[in-house]
C-alpha atoms as a PDB file:
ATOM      1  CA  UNK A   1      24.843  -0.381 -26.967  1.00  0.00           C
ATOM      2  CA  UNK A   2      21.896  -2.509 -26.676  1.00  0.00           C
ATOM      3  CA  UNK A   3      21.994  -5.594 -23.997  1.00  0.00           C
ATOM      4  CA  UNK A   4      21.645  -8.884 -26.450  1.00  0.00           C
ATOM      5  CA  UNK A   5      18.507  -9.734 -24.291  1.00  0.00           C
ATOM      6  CA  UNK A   6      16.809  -6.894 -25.277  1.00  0.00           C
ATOM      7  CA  UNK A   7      13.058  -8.415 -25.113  1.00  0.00           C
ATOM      8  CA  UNK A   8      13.297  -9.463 -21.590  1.00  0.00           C
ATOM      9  CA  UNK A   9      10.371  -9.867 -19.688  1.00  0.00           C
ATOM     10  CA  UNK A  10       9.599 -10.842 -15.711  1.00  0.00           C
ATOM     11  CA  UNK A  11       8.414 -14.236 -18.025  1.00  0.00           C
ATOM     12  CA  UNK A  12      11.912 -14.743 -18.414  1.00  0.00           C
ATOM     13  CA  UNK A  13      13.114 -14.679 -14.999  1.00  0.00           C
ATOM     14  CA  UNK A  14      14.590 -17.972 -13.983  1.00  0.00           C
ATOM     15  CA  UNK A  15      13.416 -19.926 -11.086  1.00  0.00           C
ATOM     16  CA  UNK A  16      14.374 -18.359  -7.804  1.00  0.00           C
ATOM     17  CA  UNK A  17      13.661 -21.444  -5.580  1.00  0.00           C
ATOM     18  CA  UNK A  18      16.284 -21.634  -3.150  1.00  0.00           C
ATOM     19  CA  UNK A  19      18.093 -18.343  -3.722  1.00  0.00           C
ATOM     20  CA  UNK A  20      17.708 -15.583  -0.928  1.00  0.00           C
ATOM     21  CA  UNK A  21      17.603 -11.841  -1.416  1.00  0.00           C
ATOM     22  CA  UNK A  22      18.095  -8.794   0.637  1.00  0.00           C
ATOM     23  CA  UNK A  23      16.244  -5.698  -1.057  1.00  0.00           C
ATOM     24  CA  UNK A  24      16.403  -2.583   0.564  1.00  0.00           C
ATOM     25  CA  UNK A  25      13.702  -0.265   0.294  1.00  0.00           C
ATOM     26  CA  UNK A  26      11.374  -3.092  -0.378  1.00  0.00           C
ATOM     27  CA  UNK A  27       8.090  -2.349   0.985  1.00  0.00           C
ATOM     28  CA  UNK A  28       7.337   0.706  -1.457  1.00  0.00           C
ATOM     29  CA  UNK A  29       8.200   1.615  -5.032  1.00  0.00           C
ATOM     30  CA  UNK A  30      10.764  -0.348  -6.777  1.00  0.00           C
ATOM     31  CA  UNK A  31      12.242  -2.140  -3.641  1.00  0.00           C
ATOM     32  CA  UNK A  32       8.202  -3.460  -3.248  1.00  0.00           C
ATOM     33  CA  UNK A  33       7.754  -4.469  -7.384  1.00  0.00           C
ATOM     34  CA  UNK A  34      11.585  -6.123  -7.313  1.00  0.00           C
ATOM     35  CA  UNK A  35      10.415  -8.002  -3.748  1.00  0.00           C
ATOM     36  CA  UNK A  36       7.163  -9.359  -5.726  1.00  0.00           C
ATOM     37  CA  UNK A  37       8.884 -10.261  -8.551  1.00  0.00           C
ATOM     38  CA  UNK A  38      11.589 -12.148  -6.734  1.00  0.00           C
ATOM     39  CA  UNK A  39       8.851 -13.747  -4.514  1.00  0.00           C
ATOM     40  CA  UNK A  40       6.746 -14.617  -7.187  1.00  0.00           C
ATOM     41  CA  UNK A  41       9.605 -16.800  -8.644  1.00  0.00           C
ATOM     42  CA  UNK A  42      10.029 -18.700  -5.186  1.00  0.00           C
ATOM     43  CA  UNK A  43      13.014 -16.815  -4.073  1.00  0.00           C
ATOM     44  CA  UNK A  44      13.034 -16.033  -0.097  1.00  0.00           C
ATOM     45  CA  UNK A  45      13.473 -12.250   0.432  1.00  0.00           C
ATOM     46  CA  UNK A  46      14.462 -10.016   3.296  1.00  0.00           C
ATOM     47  CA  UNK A  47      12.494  -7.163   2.934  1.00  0.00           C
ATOM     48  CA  UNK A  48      15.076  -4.178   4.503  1.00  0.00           C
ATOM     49  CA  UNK A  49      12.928  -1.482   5.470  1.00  0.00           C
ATOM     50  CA  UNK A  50      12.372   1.427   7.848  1.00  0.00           C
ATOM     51  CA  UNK A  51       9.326   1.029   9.004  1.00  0.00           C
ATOM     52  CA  UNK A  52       8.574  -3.013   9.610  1.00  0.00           C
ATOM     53  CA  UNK A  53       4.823  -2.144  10.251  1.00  0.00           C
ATOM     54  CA  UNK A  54       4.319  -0.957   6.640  1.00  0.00           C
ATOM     55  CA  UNK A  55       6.125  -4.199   5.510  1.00  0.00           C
ATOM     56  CA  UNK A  56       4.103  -6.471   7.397  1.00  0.00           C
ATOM     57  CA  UNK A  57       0.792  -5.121   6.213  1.00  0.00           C
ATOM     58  CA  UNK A  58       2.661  -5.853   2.599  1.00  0.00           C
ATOM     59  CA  UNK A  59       3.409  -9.158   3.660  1.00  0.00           C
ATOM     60  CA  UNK A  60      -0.360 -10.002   4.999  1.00  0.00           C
ATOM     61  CA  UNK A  61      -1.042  -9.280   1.518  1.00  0.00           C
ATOM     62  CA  UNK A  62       1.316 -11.973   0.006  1.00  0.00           C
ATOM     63  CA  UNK A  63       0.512 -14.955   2.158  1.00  0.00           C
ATOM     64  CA  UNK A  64       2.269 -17.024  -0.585  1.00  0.00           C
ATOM     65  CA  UNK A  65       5.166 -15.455  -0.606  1.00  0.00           C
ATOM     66  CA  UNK A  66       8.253 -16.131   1.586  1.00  0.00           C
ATOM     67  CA  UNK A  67       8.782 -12.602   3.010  1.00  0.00           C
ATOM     68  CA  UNK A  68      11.438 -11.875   6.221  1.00  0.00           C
ATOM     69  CA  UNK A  69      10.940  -8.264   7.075  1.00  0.00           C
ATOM     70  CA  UNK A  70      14.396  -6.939   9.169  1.00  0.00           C
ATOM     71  CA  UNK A  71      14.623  -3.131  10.216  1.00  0.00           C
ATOM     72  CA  UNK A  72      17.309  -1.309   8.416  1.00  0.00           C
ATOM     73  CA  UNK A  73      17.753   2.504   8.350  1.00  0.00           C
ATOM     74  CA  UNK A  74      20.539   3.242   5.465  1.00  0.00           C
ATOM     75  CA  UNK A  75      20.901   6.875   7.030  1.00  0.00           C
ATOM     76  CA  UNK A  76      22.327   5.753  10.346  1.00  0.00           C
ATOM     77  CA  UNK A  77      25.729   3.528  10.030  1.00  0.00           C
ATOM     78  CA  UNK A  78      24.923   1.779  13.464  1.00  0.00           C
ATOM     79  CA  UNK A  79      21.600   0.485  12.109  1.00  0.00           C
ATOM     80  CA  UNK A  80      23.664  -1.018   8.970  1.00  0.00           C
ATOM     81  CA  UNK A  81      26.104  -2.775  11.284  1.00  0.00           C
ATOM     82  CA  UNK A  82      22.895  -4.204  13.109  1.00  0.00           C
ATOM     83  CA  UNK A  83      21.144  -5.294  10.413  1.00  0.00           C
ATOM     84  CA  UNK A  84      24.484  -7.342   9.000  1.00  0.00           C
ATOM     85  CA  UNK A  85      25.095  -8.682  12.452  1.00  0.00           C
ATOM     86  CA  UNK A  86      21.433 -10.000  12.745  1.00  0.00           C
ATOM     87  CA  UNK A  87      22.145 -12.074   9.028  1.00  0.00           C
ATOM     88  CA  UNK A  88      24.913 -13.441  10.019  1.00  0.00           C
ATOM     89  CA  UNK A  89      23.779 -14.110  13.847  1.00  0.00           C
ATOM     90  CA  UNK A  90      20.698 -15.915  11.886  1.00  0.00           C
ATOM     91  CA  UNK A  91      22.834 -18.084   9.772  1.00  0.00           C
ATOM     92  CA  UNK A  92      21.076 -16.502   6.629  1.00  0.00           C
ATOM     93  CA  UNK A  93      23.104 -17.724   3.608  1.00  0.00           C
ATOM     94  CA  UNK A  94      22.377 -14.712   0.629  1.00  0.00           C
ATOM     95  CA  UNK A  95      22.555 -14.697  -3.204  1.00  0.00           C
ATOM     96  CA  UNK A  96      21.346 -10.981  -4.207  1.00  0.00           C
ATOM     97  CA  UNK A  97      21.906  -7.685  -2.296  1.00  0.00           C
ATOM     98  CA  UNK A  98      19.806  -5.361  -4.556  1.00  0.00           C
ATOM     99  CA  UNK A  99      20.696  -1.825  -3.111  1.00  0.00           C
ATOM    100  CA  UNK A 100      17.908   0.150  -3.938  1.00  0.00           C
ATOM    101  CA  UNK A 101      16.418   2.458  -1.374  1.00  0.00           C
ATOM    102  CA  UNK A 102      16.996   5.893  -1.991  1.00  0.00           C
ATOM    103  CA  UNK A 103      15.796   9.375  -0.762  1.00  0.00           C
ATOM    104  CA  UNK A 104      15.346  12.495  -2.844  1.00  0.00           C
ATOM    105  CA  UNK A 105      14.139  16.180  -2.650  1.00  0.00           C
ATOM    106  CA  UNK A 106      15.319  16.315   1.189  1.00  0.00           C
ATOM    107  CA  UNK A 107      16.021  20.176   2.566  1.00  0.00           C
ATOM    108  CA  UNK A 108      19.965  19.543   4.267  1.00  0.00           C
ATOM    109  CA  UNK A 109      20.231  17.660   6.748  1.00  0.00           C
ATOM    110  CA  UNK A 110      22.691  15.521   8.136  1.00  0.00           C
ATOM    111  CA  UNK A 111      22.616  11.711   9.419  1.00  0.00           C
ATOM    112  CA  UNK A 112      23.374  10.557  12.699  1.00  0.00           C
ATOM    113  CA  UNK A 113      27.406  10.676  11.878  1.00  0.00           C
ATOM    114  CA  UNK A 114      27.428  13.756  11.029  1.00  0.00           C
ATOM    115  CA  UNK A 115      26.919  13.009   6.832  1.00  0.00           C
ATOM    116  CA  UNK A 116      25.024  15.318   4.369  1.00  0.00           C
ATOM    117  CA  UNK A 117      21.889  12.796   4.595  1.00  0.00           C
ATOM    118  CA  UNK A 118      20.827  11.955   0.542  1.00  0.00           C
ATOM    119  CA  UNK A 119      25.365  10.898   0.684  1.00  0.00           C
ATOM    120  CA  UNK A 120      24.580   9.000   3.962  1.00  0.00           C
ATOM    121  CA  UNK A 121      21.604   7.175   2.593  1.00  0.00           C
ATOM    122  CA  UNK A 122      21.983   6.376  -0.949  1.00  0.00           C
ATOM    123  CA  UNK A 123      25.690   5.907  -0.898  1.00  0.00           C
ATOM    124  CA  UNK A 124      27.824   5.207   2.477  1.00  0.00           C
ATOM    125  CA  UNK A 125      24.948   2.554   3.992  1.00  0.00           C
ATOM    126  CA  UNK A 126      25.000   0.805   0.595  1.00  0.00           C
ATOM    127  CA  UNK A 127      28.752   0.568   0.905  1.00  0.00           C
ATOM    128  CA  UNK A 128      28.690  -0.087   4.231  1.00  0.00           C
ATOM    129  CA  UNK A 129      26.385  -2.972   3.714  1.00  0.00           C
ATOM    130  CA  UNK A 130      27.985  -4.188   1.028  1.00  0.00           C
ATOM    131  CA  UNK A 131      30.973  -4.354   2.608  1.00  0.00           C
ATOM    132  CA  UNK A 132      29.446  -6.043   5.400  1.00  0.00           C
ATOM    133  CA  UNK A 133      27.630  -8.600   3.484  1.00  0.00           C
ATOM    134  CA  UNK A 134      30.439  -9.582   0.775  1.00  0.00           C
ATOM    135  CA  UNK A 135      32.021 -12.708   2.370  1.00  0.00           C
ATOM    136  CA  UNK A 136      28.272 -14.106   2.886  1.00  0.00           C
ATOM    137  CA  UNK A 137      27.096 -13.190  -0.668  1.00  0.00           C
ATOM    138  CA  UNK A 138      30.876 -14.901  -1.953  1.00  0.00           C
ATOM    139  CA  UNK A 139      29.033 -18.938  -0.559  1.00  0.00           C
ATOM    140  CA  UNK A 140      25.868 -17.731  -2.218  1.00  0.00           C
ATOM    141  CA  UNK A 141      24.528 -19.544  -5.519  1.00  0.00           C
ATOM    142  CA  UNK A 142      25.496 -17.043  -8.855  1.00  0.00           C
ATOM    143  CA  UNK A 143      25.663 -14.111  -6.032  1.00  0.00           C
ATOM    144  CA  UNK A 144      25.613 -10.516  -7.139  1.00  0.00           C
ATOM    145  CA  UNK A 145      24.930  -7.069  -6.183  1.00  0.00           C
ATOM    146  CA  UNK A 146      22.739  -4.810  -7.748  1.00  0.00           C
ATOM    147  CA  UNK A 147      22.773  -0.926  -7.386  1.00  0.00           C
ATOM    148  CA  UNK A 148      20.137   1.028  -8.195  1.00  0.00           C
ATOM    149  CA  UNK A 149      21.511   4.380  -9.722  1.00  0.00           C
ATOM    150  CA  UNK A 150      19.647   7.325 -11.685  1.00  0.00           C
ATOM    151  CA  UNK A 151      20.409   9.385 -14.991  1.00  0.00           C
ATOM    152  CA  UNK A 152      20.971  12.237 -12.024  1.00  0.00           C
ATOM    153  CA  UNK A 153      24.282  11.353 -11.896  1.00  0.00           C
ATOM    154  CA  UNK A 154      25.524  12.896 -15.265  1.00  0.00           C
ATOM    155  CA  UNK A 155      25.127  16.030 -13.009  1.00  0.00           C
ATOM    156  CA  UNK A 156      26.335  15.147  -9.777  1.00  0.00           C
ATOM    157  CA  UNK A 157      30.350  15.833  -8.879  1.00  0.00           C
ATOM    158  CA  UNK A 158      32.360  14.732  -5.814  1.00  0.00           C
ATOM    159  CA  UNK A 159      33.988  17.071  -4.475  1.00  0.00           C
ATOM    160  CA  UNK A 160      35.807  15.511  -1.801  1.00  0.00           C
ATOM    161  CA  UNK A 161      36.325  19.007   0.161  1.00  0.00           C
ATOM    162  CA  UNK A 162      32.959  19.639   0.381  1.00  0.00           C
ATOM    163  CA  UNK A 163      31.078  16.706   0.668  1.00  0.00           C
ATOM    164  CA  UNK A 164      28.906  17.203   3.037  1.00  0.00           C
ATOM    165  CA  UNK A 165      27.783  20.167   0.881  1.00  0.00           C
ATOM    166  CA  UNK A 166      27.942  22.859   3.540  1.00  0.00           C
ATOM    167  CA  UNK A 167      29.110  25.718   1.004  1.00  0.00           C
ATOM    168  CA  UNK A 168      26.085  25.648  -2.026  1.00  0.00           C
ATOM    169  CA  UNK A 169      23.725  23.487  -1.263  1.00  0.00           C
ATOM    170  CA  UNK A 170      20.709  22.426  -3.347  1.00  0.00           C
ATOM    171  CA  UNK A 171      19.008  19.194  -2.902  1.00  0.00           C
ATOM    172  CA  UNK A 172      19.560  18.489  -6.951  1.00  0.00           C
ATOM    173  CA  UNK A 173      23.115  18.875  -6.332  1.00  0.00           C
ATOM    174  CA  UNK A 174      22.764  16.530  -3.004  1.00  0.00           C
ATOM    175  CA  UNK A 175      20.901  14.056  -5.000  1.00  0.00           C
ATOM    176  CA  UNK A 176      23.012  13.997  -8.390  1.00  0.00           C
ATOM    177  CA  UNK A 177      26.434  13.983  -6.186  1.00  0.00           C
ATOM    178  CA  UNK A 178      24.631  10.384  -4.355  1.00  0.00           C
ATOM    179  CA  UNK A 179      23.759   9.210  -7.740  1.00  0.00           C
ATOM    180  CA  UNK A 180      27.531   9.585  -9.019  1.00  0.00           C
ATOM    181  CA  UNK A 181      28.567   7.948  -5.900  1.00  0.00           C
ATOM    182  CA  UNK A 182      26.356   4.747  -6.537  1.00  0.00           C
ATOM    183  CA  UNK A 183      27.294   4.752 -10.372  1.00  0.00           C
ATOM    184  CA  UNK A 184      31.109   4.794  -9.276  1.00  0.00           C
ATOM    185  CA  UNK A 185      31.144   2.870  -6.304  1.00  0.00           C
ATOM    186  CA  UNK A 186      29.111  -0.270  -9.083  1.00  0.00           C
ATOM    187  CA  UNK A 187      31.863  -0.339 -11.012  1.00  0.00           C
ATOM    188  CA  UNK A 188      34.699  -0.161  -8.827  1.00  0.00           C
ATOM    189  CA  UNK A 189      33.352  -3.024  -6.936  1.00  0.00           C
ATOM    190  CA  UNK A 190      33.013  -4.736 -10.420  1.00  0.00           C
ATOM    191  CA  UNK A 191      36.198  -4.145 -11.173  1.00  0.00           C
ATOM    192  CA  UNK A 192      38.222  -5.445  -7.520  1.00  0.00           C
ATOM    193  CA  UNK A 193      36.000  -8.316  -7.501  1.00  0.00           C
ATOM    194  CA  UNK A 194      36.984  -9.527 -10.256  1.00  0.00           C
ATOM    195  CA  UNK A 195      40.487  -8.129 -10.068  1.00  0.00           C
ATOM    196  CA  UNK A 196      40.434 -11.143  -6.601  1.00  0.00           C
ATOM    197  CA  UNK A 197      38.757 -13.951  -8.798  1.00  0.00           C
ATOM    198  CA  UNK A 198      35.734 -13.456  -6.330  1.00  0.00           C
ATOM    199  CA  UNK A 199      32.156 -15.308  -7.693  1.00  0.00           C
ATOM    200  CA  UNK A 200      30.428 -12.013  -6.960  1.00  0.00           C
ATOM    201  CA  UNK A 201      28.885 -10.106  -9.810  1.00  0.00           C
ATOM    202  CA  UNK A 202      28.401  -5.980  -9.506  1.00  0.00           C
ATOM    203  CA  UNK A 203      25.273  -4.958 -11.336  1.00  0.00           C
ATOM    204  CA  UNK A 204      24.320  -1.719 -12.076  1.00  0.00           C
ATOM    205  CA  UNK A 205      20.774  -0.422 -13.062  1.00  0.00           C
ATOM    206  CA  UNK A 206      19.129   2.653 -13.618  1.00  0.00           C
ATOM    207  CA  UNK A 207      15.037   2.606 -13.757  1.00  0.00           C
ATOM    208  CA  UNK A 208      14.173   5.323 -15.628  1.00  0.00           C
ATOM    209  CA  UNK A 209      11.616   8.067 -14.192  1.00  0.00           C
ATOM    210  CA  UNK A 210       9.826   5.119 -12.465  1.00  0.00           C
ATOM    211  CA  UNK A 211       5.849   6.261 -10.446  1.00  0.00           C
ATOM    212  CA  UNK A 212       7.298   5.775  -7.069  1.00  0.00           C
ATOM    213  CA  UNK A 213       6.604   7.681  -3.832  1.00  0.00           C
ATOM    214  CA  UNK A 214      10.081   9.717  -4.522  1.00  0.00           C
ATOM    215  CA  UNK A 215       8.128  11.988  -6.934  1.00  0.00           C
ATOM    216  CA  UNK A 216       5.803  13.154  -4.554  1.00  0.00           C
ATOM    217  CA  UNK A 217       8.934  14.033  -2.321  1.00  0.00           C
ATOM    218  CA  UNK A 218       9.813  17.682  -2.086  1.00  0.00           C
ATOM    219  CA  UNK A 219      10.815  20.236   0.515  1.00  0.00           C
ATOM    220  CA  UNK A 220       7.606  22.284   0.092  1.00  0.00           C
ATOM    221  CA  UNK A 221       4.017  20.337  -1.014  1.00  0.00           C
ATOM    222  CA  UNK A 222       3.794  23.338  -4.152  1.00  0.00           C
ATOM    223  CA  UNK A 223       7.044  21.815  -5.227  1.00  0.00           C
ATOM    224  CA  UNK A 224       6.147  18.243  -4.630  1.00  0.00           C
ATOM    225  CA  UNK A 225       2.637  19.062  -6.293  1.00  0.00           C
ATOM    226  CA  UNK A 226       4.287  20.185  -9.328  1.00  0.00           C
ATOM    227  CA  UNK A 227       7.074  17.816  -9.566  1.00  0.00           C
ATOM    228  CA  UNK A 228       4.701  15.202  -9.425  1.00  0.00           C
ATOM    229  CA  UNK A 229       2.730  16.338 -12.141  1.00  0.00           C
ATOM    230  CA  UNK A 230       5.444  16.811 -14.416  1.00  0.00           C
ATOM    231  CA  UNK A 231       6.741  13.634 -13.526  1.00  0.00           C
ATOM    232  CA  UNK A 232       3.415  11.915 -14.120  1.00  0.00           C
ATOM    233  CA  UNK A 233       3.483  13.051 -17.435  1.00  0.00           C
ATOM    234  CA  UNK A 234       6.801  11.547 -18.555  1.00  0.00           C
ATOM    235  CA  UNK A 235       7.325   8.676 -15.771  1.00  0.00           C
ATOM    236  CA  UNK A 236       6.725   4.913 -16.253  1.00  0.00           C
ATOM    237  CA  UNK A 237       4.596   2.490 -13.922  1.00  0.00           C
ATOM    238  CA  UNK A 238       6.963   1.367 -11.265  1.00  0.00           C
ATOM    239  CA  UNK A 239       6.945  -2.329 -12.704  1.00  0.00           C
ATOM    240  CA  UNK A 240       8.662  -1.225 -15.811  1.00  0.00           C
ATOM    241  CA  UNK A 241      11.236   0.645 -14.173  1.00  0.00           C
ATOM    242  CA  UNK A 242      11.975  -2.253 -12.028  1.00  0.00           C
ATOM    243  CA  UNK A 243      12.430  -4.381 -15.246  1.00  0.00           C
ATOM    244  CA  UNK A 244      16.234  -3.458 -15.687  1.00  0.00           C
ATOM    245  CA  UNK A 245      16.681  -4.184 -11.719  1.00  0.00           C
ATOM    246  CA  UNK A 246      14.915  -7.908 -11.904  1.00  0.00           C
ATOM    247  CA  UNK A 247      16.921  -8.389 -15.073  1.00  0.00           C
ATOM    248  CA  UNK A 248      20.601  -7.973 -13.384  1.00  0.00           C
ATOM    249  CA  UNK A 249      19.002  -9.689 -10.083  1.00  0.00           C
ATOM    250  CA  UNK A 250      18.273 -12.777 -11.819  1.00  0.00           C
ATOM    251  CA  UNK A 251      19.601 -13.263 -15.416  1.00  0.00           C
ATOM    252  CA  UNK A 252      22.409 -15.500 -15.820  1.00  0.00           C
ATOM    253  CA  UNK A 253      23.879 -13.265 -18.416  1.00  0.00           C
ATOM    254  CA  UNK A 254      23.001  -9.980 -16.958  1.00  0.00           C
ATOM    255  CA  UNK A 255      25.835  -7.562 -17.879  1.00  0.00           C
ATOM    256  CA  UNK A 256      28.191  -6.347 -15.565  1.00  0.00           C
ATOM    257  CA  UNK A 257      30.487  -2.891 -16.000  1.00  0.00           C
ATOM    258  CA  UNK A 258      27.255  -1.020 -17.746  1.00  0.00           C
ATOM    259  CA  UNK A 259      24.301   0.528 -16.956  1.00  0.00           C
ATOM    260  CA  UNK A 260      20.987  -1.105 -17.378  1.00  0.00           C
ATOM    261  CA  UNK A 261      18.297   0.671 -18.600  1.00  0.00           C
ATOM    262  CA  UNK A 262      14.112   0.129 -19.506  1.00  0.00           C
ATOM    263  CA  UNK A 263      15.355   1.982 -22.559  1.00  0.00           C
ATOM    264  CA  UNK A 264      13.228   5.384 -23.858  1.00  0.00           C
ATOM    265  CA  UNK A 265       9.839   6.471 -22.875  1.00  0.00           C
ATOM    266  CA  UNK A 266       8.730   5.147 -26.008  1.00  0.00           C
ATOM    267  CA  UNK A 267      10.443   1.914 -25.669  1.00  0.00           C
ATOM    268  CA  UNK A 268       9.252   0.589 -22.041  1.00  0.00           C
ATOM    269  CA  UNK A 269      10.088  -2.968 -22.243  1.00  0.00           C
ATOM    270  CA  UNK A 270      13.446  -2.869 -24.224  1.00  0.00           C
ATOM    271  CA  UNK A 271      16.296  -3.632 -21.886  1.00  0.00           C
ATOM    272  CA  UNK A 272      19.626  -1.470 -23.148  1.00  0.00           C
ATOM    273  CA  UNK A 273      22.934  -0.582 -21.952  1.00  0.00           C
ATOM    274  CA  UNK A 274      23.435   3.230 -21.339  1.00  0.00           C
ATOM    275  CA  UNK A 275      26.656   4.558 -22.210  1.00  0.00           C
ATOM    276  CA  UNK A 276      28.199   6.171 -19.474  1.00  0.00           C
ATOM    277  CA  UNK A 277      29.596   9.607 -19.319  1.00  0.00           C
ATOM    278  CA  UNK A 278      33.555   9.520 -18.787  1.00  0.00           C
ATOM    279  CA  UNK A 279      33.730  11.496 -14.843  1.00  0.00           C
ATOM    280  CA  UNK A 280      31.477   8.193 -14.069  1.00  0.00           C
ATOM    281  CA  UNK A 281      33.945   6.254 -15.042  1.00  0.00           C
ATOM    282  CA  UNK A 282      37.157   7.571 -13.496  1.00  0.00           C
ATOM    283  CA  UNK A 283      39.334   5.016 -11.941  1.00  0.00           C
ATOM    284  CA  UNK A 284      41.271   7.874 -10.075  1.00  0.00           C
ATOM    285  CA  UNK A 285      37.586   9.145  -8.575  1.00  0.00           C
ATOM    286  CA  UNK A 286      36.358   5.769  -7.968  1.00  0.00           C
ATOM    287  CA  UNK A 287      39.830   4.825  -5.779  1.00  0.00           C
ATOM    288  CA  UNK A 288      39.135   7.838  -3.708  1.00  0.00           C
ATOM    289  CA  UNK A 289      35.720   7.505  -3.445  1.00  0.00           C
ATOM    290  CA  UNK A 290      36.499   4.227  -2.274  1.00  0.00           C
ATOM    291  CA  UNK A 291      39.345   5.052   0.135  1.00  0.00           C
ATOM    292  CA  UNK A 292      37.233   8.085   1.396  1.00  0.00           C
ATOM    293  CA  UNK A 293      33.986   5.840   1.693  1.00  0.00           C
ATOM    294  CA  UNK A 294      35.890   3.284   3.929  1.00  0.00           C
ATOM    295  CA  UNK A 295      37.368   6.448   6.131  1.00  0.00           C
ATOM    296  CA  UNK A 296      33.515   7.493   6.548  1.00  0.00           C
ATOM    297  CA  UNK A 297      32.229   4.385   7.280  1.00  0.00           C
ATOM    298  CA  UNK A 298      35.079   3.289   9.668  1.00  0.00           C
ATOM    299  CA  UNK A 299      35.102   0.043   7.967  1.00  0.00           C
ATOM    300  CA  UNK A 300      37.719  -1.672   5.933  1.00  0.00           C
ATOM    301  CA  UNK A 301      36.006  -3.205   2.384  1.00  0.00           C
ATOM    302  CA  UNK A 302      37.225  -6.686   1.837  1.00  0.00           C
ATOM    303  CA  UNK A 303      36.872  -6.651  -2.335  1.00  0.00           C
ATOM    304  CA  UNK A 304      40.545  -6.561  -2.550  1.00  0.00           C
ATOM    305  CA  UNK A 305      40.810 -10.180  -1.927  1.00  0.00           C
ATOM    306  CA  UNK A 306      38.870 -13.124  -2.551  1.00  0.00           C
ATOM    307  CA  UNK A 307      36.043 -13.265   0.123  1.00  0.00           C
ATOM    308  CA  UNK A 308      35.925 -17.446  -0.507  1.00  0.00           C
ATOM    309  CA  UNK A 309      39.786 -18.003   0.680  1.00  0.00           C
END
């Protein structure tokens, strides 16, 4: 199913003056074409990142743009709780959480709590955060959150014995089982948010096989060498695989409860809808994804009421 706004281009994008968003990963790869994007359009962003230094050398190169660089560190849950308790200790009012750093290719490892770390990363501090962030983004002007999942997931699998992977690991299977997580845990929060009438909007995007610094990523450089080259061969520049991600960020009709897409290879600019595979869209592995995420996290989600009451 194609989205009816098929032809979408950054051109499109509405004016962002006034509107505040948090981007994670934002000062390389998509995170850093969404932040320019957004900027460009006179929206504020706060540039999430690991490494503020690397942000602020970004940000001496936009002097036009209104750029707030704040440490996060997805991987560690204490640096997500610091991060939300700086916003809110700031009196930052937010429209758009776009959730899209990510980590790939990693040998196993675990995060500070103890969590297999591509699990940690790309799913629990994006729910954590979330989570945190929901009754701020609820006062926000057309608020919404946008997650940033990959094709990856059609082969990922929870299974909620072995999560943290300890009995056959691969980083593939670490990846795809993250990638499932952020495809479920999109439209679950779609669906309680609007199951409690809240004004918050769950977007999910995928960017395709995007030239970011992931595909140089690998646990050995003959790997990374190769997977880069194959990936150069068959990958898009970064700004068209940010397309889908600007589009649900910003476009008053940007669909919720699907996937969007940059479409084929072939087809770089034409926005689409990707069907989804049917263990994506399992209510009963969504609730205990959910219910599990919250018992990782230590932190109760508030979706299941309305964040403005």
């Amino acid at each position: 199913m194609e989205v009816a706004v098929q032809n979408w281009t950054v051109a499109d994008m509405p004016d962002q003056t006034g509107r505040t968003a948090v981007v994670t990963g934002a000062s390389s790869g998509l995170g850093l074409a969404v932040t320019k994007a957004l900027a460009a359009r006179g929206a504020r962003v706060i540039m999430a990142v690991r490494n503020p230094a690397k942000a602020e050398r970004i940000r001496a190169q936009l002097p036009d743009a209104n750029l707030v660089i704040r440490e996060l560190d997805l991987s560690n849950l204490d640096s997500v709780h610091a991060f939300a308790a700086d916003v809110m200790a700031r009196g930052d009012q937010l429209d758009v959480l776009v959730n899209n750093a990510g980590i790939g290719n990693q040998p196993q490892s675990h995060s500070p709590q103890g969590h297999e770390l591509h699990f940690a990363t790309n799913h629990l501090g994006h729910f954590l955060l979330t989570g945190l962030l929901l009754d701020n983004l609820a006062k926000g002007n057309d608020p919404r959150v946008v997650t940033v999942a990959s094709l990856m997931y059609r082969y990922g699998r929870l299974d909620f014995d072995n999560l943290p992977i300890t009995r056959g690991y691969t980083t593939a299977r670490a990846y795809a089982q993250s990638k499932l997580a952020n495809v479920l845990f999109a439209l679950e929060l779609h669906r309680r948010l609007r199951a409690a009438k809240s004004p918050i909007r769950s977007l999910l995007t995928h960017p395709g096989v995007a030239r970011t610094p992931m595909l140089g990523s690998a646990p050995s450089p003959l790997i990374s060498r190769l997977s880069s080259t194959l990936a150069g061969m068959i990958s898009r520049p970064v700004e068209q695989g940010a397309l889908p991600i600007i589009f649900a960020a910003t476009a008053p009709d940007a669909p919720a409860g699907v996937m969007l897409t940059p479409g084929g290879i072939l087809r770089p600019h034409r926005l689409t809808a990707e069907p989804l595979r049917p263990h994506a869209t399992n209510p009963t592995t969504a609730a205990t994804l959910w219910t599990t995420s919250e018992t990782l996290t230590n932190t109760p989600f508030p979706a299941d009421r309305n964040p403005t009451t």
